[in-house]
PDB file of N, CA and C in Angstrom:
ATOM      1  N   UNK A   1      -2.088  -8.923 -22.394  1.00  0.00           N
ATOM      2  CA  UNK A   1      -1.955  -9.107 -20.958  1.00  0.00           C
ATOM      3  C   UNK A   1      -2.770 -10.337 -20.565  1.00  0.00           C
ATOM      4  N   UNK A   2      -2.497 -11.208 -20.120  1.00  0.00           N
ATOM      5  CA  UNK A   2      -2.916 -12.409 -19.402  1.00  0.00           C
ATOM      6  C   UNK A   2      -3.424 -12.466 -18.227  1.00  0.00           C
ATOM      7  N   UNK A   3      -4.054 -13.013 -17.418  1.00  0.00           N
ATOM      8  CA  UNK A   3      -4.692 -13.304 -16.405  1.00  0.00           C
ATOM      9  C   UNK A   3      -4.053 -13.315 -15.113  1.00  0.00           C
ATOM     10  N   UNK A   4      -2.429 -13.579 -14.773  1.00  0.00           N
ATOM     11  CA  UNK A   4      -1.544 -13.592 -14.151  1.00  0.00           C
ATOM     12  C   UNK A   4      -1.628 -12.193 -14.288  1.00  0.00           C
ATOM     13  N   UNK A   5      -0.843 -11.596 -14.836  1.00  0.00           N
ATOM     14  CA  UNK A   5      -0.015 -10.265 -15.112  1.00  0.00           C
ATOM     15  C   UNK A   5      -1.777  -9.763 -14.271  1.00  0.00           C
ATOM     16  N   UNK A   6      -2.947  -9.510 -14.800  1.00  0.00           N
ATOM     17  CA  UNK A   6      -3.831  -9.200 -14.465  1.00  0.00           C
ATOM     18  C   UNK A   6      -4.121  -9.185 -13.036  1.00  0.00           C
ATOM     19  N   UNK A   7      -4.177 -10.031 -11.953  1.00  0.00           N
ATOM     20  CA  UNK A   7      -3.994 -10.122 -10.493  1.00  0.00           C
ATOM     21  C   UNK A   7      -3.089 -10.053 -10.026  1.00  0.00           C
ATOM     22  N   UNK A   8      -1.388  -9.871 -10.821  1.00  0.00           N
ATOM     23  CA  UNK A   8      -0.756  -8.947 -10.159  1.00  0.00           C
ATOM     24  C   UNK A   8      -0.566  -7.792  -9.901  1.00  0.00           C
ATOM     25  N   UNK A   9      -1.101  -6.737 -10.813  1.00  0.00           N
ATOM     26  CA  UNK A   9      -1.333  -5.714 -10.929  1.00  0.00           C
ATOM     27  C   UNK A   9      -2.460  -5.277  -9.778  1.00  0.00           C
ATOM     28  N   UNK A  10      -3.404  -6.434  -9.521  1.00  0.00           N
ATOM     29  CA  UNK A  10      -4.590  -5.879  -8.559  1.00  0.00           C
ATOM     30  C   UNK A  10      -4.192  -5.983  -6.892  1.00  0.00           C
ATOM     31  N   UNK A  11      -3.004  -7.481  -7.133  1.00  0.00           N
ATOM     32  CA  UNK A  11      -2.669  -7.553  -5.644  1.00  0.00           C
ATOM     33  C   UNK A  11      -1.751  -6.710  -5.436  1.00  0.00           C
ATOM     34  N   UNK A  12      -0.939  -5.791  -5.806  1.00  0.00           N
ATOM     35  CA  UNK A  12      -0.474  -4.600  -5.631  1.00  0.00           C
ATOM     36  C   UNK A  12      -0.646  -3.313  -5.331  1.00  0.00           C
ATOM     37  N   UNK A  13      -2.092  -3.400  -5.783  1.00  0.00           N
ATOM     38  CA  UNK A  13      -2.686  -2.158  -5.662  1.00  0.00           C
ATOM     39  C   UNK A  13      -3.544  -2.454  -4.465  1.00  0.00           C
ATOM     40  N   UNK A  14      -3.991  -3.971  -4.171  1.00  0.00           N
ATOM     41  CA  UNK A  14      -4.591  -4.177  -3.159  1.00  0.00           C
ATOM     42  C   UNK A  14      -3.467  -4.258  -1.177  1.00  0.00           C
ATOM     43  N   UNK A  15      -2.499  -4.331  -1.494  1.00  0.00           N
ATOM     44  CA  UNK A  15      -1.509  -4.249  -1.016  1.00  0.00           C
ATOM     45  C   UNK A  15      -1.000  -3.047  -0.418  1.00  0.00           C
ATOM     46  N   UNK A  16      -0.780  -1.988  -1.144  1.00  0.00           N
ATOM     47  CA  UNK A  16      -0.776  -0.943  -1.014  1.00  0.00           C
ATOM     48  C   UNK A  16      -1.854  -0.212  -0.416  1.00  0.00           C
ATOM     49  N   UNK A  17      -2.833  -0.324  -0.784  1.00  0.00           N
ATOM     50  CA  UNK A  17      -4.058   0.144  -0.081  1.00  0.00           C
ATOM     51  C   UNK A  17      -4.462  -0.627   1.303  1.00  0.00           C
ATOM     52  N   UNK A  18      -4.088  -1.294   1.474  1.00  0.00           N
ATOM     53  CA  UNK A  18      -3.975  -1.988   2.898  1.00  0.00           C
ATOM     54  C   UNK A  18      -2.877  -1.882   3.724  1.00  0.00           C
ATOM     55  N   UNK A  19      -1.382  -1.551   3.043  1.00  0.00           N
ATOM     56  CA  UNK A  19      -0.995  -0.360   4.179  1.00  0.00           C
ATOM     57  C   UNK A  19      -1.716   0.899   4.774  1.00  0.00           C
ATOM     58  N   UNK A  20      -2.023   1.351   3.373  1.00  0.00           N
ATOM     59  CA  UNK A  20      -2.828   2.674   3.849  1.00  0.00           C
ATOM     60  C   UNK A  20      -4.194   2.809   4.665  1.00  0.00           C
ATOM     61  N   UNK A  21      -4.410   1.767   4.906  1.00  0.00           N
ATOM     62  CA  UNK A  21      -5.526   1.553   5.613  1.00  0.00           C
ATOM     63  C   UNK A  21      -5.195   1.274   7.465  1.00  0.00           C
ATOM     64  N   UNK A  22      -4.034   0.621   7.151  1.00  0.00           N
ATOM     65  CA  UNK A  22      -3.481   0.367   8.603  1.00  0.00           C
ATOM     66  C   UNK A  22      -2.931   1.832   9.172  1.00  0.00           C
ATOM     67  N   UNK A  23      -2.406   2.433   8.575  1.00  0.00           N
ATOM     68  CA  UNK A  23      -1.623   3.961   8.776  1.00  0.00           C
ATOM     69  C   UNK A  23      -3.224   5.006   9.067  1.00  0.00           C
ATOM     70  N   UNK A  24      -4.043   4.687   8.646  1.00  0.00           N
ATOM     71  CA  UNK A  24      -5.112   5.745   8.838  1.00  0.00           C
ATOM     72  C   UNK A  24      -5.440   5.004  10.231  1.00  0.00           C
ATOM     73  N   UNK A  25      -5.950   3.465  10.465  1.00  0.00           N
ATOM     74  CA  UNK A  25      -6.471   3.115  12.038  1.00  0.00           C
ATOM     75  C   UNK A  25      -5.228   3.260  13.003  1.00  0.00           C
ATOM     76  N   UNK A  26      -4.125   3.451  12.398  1.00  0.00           N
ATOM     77  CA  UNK A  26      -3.155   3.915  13.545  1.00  0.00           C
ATOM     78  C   UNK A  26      -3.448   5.565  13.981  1.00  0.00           C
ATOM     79  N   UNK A  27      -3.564   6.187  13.190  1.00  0.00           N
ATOM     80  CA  UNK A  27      -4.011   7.619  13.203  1.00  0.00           C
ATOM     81  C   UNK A  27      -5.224   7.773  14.176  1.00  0.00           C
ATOM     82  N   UNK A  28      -6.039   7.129  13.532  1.00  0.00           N
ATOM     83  CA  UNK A  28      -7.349   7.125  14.163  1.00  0.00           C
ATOM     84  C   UNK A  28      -7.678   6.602  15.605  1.00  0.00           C
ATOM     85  N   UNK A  29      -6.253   5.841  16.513  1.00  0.00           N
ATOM     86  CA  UNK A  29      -6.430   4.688  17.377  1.00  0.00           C
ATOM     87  C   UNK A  29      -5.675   6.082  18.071  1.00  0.00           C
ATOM     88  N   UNK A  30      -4.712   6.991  17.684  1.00  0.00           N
ATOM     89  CA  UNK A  30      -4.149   8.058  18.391  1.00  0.00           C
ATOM     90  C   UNK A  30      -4.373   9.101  18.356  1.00  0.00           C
ATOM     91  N   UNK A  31      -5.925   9.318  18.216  1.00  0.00           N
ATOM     92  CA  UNK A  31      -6.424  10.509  17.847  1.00  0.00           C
ATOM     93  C   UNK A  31      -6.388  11.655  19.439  1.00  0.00           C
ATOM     94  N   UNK A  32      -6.212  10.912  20.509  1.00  0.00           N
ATOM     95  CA  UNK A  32      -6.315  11.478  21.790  1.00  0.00           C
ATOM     96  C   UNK A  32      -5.009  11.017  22.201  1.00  0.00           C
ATOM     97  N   UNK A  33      -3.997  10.828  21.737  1.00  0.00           N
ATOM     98  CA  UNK A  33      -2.375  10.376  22.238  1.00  0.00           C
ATOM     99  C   UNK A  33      -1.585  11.645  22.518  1.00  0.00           C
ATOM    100  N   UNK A  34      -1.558  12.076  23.758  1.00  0.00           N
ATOM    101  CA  UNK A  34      -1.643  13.951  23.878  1.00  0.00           C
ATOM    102  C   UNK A  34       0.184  12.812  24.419  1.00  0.00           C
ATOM    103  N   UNK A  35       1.371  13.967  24.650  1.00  0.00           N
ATOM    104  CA  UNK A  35       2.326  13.798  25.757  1.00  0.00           C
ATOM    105  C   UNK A  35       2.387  13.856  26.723  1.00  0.00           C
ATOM    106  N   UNK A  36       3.464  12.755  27.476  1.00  0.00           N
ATOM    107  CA  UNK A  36       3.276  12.686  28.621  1.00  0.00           C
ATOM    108  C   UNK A  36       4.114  13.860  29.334  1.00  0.00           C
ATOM    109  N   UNK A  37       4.652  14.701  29.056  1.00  0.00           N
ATOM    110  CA  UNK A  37       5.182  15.686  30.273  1.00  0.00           C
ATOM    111  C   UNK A  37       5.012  16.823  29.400  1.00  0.00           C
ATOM    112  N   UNK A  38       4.788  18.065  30.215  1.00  0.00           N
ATOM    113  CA  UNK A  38       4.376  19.369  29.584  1.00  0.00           C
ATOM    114  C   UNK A  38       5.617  19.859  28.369  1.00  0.00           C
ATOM    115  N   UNK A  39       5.023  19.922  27.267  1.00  0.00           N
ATOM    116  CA  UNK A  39       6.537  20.394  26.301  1.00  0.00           C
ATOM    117  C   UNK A  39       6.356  19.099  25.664  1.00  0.00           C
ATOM    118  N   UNK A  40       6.299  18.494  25.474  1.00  0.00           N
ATOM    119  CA  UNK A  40       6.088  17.039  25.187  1.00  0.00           C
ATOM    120  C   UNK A  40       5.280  17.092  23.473  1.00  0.00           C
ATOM    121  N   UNK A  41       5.510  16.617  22.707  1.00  0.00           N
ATOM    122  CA  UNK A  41       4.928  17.168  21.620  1.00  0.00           C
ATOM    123  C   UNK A  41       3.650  15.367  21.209  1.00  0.00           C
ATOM    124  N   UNK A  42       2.843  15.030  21.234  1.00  0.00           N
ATOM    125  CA  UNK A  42       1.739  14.215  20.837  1.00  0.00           C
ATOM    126  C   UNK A  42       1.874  13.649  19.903  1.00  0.00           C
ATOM    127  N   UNK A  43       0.856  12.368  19.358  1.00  0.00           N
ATOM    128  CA  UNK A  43       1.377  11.965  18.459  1.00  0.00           C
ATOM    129  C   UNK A  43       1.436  12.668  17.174  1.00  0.00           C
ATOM    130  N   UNK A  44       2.318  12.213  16.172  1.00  0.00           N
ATOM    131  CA  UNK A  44       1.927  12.920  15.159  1.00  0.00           C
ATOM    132  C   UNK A  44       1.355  12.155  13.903  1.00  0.00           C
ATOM    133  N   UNK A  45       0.486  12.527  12.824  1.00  0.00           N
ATOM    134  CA  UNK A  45      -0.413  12.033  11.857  1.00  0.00           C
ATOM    135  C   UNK A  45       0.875  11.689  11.343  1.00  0.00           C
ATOM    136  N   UNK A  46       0.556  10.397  10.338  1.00  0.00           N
ATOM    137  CA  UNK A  46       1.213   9.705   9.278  1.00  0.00           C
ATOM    138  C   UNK A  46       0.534   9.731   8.356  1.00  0.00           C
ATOM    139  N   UNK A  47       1.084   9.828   7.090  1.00  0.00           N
ATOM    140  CA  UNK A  47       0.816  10.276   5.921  1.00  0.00           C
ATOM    141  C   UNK A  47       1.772   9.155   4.987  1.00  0.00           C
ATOM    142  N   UNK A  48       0.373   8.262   4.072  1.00  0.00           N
ATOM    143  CA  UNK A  48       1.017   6.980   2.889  1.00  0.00           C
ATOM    144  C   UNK A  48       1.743   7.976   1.651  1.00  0.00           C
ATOM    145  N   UNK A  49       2.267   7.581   1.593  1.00  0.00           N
ATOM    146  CA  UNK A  49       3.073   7.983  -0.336  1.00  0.00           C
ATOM    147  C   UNK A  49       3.359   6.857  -1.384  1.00  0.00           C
ATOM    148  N   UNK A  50       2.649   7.295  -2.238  1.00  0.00           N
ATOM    149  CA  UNK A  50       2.968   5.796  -3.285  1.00  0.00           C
ATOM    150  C   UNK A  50       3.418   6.392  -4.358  1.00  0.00           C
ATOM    151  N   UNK A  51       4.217   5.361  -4.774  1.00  0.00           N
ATOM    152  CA  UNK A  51       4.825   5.380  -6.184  1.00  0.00           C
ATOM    153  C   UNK A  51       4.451   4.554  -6.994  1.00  0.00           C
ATOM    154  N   UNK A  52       4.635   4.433  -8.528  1.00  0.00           N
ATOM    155  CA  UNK A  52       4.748   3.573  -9.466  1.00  0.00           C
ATOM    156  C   UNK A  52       5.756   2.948  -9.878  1.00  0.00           C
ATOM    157  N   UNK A  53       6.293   0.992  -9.669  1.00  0.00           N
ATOM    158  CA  UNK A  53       7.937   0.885  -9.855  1.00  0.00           C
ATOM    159  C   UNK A  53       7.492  -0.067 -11.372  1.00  0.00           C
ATOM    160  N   UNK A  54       8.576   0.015 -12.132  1.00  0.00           N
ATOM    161  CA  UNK A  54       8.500  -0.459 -13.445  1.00  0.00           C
ATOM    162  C   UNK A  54       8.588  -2.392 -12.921  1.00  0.00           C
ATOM    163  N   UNK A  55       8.099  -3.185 -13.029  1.00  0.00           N
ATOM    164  CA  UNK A  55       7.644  -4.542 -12.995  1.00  0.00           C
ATOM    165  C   UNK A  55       8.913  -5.091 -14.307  1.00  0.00           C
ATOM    166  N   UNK A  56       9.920  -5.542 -14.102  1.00  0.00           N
ATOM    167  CA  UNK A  56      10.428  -5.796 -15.777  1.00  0.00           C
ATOM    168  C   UNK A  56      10.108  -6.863 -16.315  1.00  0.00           C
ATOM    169  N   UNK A  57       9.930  -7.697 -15.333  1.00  0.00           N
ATOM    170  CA  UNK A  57       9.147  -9.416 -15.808  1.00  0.00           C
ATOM    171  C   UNK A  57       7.932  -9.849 -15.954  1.00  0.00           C
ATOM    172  N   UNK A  58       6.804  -8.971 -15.488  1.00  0.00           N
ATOM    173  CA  UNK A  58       5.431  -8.583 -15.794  1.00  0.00           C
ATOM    174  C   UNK A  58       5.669  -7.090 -17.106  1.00  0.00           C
ATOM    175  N   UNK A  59       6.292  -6.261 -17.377  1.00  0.00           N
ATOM    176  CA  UNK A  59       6.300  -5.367 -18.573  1.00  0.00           C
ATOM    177  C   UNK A  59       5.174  -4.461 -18.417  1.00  0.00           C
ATOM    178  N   UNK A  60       5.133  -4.325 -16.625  1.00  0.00           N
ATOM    179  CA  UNK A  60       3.921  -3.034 -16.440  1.00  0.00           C
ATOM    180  C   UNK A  60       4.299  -2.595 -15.189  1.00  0.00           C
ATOM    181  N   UNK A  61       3.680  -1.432 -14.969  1.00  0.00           N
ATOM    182  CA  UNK A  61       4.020  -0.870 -13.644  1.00  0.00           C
ATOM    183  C   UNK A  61       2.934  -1.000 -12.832  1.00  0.00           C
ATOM    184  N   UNK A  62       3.531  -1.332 -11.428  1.00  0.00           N
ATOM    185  CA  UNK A  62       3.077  -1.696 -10.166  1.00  0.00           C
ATOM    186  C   UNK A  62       2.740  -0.391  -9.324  1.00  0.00           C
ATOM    187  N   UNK A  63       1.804  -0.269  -8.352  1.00  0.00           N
ATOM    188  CA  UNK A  63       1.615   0.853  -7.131  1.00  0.00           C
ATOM    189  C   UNK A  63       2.628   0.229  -6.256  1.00  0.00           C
ATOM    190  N   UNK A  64       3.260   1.046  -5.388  1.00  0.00           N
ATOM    191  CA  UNK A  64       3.805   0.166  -4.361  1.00  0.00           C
ATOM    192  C   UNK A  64       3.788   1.696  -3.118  1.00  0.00           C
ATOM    193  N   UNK A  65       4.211   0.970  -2.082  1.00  0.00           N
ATOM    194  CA  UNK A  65       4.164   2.271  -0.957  1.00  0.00           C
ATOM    195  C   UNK A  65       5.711   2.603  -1.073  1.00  0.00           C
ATOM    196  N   UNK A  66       5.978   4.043  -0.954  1.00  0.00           N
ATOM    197  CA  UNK A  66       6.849   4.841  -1.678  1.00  0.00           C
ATOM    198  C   UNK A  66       7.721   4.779   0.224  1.00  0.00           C
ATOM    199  N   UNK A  67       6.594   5.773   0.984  1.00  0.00           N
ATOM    200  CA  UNK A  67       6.937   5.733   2.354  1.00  0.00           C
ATOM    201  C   UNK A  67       5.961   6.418   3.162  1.00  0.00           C
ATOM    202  N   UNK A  68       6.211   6.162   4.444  1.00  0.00           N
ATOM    203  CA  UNK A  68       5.216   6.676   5.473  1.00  0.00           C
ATOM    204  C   UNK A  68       5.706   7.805   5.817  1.00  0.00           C
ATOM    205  N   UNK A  69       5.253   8.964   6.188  1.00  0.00           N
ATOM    206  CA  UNK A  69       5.934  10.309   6.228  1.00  0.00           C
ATOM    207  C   UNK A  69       4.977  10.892   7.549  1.00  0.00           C
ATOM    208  N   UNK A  70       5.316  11.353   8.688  1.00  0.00           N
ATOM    209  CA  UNK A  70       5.212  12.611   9.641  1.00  0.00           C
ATOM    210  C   UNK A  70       4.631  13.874   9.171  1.00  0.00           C
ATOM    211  N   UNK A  71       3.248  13.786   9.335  1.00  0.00           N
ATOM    212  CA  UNK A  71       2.658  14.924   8.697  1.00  0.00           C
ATOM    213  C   UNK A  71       3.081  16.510   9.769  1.00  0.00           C
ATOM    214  N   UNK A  72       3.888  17.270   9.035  1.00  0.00           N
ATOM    215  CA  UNK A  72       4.032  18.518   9.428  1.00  0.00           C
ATOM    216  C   UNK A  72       3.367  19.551  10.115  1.00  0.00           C
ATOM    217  N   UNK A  73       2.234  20.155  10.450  1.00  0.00           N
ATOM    218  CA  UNK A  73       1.098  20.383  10.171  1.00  0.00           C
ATOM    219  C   UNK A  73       1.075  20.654  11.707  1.00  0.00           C
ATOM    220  N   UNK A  74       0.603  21.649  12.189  1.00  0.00           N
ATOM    221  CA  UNK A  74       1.014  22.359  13.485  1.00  0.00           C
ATOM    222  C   UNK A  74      -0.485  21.568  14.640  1.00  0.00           C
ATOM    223  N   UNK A  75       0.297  21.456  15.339  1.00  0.00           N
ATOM    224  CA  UNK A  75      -0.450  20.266  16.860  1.00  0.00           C
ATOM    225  C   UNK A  75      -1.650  21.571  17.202  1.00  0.00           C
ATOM    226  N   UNK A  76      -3.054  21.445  16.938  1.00  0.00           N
ATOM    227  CA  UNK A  76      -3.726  21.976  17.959  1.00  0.00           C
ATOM    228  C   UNK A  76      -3.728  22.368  19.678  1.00  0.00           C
ATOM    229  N   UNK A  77      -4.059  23.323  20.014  1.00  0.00           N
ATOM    230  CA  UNK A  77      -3.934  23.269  21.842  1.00  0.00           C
ATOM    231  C   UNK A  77      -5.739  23.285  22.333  1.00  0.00           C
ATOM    232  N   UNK A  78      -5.382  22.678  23.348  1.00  0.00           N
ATOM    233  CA  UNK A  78      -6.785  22.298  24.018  1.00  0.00           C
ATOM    234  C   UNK A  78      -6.623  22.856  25.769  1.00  0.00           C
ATOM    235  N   UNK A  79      -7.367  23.300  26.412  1.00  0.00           N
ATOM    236  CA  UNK A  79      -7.409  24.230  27.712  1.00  0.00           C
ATOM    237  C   UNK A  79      -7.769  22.446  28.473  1.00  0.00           C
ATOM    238  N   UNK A  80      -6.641  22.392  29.193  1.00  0.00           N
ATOM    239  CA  UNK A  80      -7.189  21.250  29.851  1.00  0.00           C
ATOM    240  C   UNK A  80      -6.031  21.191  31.249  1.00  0.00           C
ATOM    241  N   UNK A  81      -5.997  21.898  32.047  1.00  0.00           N
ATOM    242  CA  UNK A  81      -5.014  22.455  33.080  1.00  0.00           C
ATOM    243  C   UNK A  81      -4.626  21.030  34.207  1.00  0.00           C
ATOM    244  N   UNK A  82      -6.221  20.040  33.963  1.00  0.00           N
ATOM    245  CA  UNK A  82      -5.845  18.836  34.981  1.00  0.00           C
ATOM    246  C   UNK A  82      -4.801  17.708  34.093  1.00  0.00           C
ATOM    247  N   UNK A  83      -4.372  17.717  33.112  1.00  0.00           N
ATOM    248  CA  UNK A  83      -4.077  16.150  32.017  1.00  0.00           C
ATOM    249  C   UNK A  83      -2.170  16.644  32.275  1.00  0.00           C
ATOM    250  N   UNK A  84      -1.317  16.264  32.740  1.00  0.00           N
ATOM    251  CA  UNK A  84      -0.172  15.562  33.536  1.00  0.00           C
ATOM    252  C   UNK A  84       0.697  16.533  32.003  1.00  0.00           C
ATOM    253  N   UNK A  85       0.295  16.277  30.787  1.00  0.00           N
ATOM    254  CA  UNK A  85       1.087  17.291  29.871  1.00  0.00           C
ATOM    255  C   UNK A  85       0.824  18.790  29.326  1.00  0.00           C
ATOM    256  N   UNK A  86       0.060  19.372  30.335  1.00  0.00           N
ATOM    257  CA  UNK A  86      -0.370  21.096  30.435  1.00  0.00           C
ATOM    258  C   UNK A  86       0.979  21.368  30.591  1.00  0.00           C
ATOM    259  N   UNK A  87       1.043  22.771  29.828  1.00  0.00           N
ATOM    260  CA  UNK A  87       2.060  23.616  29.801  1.00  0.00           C
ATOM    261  C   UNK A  87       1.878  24.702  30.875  1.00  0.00           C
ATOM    262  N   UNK A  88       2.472  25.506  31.745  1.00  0.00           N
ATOM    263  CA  UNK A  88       1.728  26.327  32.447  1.00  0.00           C
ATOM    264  C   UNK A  88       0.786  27.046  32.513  1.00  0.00           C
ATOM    265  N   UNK A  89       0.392  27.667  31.373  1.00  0.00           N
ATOM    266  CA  UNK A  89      -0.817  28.362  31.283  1.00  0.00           C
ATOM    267  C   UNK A  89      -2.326  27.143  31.030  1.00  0.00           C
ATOM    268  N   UNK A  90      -1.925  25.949  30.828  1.00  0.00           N
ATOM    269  CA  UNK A  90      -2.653  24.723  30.998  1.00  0.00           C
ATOM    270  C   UNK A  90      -3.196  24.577  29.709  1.00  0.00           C
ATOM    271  N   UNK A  91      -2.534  24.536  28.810  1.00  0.00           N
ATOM    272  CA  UNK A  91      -3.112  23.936  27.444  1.00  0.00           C
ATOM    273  C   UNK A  91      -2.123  23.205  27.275  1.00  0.00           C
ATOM    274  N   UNK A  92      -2.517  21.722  26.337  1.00  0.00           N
ATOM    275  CA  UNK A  92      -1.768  20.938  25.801  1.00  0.00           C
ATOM    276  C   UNK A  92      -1.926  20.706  24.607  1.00  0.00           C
ATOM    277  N   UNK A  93      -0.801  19.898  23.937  1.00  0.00           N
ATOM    278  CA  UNK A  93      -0.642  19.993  22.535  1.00  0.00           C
ATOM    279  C   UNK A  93      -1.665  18.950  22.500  1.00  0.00           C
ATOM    280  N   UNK A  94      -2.445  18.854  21.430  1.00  0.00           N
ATOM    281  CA  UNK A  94      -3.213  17.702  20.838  1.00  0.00           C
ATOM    282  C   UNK A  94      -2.557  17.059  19.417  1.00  0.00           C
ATOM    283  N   UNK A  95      -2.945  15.320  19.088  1.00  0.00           N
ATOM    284  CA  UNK A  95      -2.450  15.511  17.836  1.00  0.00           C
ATOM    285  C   UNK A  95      -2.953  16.300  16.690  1.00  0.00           C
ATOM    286  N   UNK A  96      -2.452  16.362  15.738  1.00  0.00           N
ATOM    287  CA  UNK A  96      -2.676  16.985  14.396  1.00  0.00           C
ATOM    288  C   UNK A  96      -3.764  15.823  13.678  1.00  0.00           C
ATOM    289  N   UNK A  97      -4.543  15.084  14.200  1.00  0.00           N
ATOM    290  CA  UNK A  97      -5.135  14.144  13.680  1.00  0.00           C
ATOM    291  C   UNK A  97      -6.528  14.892  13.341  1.00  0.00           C
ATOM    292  N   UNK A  98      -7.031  14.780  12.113  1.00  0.00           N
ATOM    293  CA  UNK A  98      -8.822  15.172  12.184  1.00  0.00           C
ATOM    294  C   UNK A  98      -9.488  13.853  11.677  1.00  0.00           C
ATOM    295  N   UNK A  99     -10.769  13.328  12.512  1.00  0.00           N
ATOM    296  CA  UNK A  99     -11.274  12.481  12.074  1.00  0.00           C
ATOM    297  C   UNK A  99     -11.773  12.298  11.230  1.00  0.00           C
ATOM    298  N   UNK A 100     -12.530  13.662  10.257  1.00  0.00           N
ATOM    299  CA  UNK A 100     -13.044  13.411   9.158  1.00  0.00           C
ATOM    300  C   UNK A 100     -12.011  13.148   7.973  1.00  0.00           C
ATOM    301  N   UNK A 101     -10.994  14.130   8.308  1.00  0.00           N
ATOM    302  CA  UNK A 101     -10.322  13.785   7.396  1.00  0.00           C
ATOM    303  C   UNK A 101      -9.507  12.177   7.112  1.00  0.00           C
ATOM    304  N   UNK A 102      -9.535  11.740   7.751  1.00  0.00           N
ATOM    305  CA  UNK A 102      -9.123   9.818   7.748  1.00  0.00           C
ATOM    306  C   UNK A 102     -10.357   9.084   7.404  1.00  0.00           C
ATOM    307  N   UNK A 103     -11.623   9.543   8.842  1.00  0.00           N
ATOM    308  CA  UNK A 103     -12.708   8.728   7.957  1.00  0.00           C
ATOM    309  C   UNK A 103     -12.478   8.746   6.443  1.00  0.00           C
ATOM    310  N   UNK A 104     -12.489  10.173   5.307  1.00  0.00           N
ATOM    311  CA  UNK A 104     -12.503  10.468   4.377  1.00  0.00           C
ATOM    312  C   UNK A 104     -11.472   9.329   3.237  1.00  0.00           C
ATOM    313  N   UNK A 105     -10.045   9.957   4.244  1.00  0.00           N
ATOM    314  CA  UNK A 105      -9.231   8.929   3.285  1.00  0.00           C
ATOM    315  C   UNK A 105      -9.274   7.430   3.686  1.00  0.00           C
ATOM    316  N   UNK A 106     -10.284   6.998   4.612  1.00  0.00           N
ATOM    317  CA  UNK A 106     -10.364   5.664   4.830  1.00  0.00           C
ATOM    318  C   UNK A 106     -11.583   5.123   3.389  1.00  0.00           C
ATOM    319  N   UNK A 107     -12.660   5.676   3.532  1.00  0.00           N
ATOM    320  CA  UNK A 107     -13.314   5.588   2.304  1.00  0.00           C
ATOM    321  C   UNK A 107     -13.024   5.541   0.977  1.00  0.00           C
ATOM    322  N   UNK A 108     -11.970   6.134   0.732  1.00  0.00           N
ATOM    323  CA  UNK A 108     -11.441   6.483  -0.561  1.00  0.00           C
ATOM    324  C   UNK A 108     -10.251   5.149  -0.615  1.00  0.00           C
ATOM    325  N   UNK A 109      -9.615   5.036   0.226  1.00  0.00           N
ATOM    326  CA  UNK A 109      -9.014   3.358   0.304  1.00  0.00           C
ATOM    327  C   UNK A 109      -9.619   2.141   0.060  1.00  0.00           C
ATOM    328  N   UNK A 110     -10.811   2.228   0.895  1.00  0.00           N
ATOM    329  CA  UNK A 110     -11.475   1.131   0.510  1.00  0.00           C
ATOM    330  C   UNK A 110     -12.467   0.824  -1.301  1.00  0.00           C
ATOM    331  N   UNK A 111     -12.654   2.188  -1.530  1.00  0.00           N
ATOM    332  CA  UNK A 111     -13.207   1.869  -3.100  1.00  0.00           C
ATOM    333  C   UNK A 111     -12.432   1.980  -3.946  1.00  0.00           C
ATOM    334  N   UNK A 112     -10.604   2.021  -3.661  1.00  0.00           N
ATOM    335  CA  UNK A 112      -9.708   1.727  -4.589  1.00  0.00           C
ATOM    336  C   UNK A 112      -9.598   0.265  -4.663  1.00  0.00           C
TER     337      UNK A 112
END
């Protein structure tokens, strides 16, 4: 393996991890992105997926981002009867976002 083949392999992986880094400060920038009318569902967490694609002209495999995916994962409710998207009994959906958990996978991005 040569020196080329060598920093392509890293700017790929560096690549990839810098989507995933943008997808967590998007997360993190909508951590309070509730809906605007009652019923209204908030934002929802995004979640990176990577794959490995076979390189045939380098003769190694690459990380690459597979896709961004809608994390499933049921919206918390918060008692907040004054905020414009209360449901009648006055709770609203919050996102599914937890901060530690992004801080977490933000850390783990950056020492890949």
């Amino acid at each position: 393996m040569d020196l080329t083949t060598s920093l392509d392999i890293s700017a790929a992986g560096m690549t990839a991890q810098s989507t995933r880094l943008r997808v967590i400060a998007q997360n993190m920038a909508n951590i309070d992105s509730t809906g605007s009318t009652p019923g209204s569902d908030p934002y929802q967490r995004q979640v990176i997926n990577f794959t490995d694609t076979m390189n045939q002209a380098l003769g190694v495999k690459l990380v690459e981002v597979e896709n961004i995916t809608k994390d499933n994962s049921a919206f918390p409710t918060k008692y907040d009867p004054s905020n414009p998207a209360a449901n009648s009994q006055g709770y609203v959906k919050m996102p599914n976002v937890n901060n530690f958990v992004e801080m977490m996978d933000m850390q783990q991005a950056e020492r890949s």
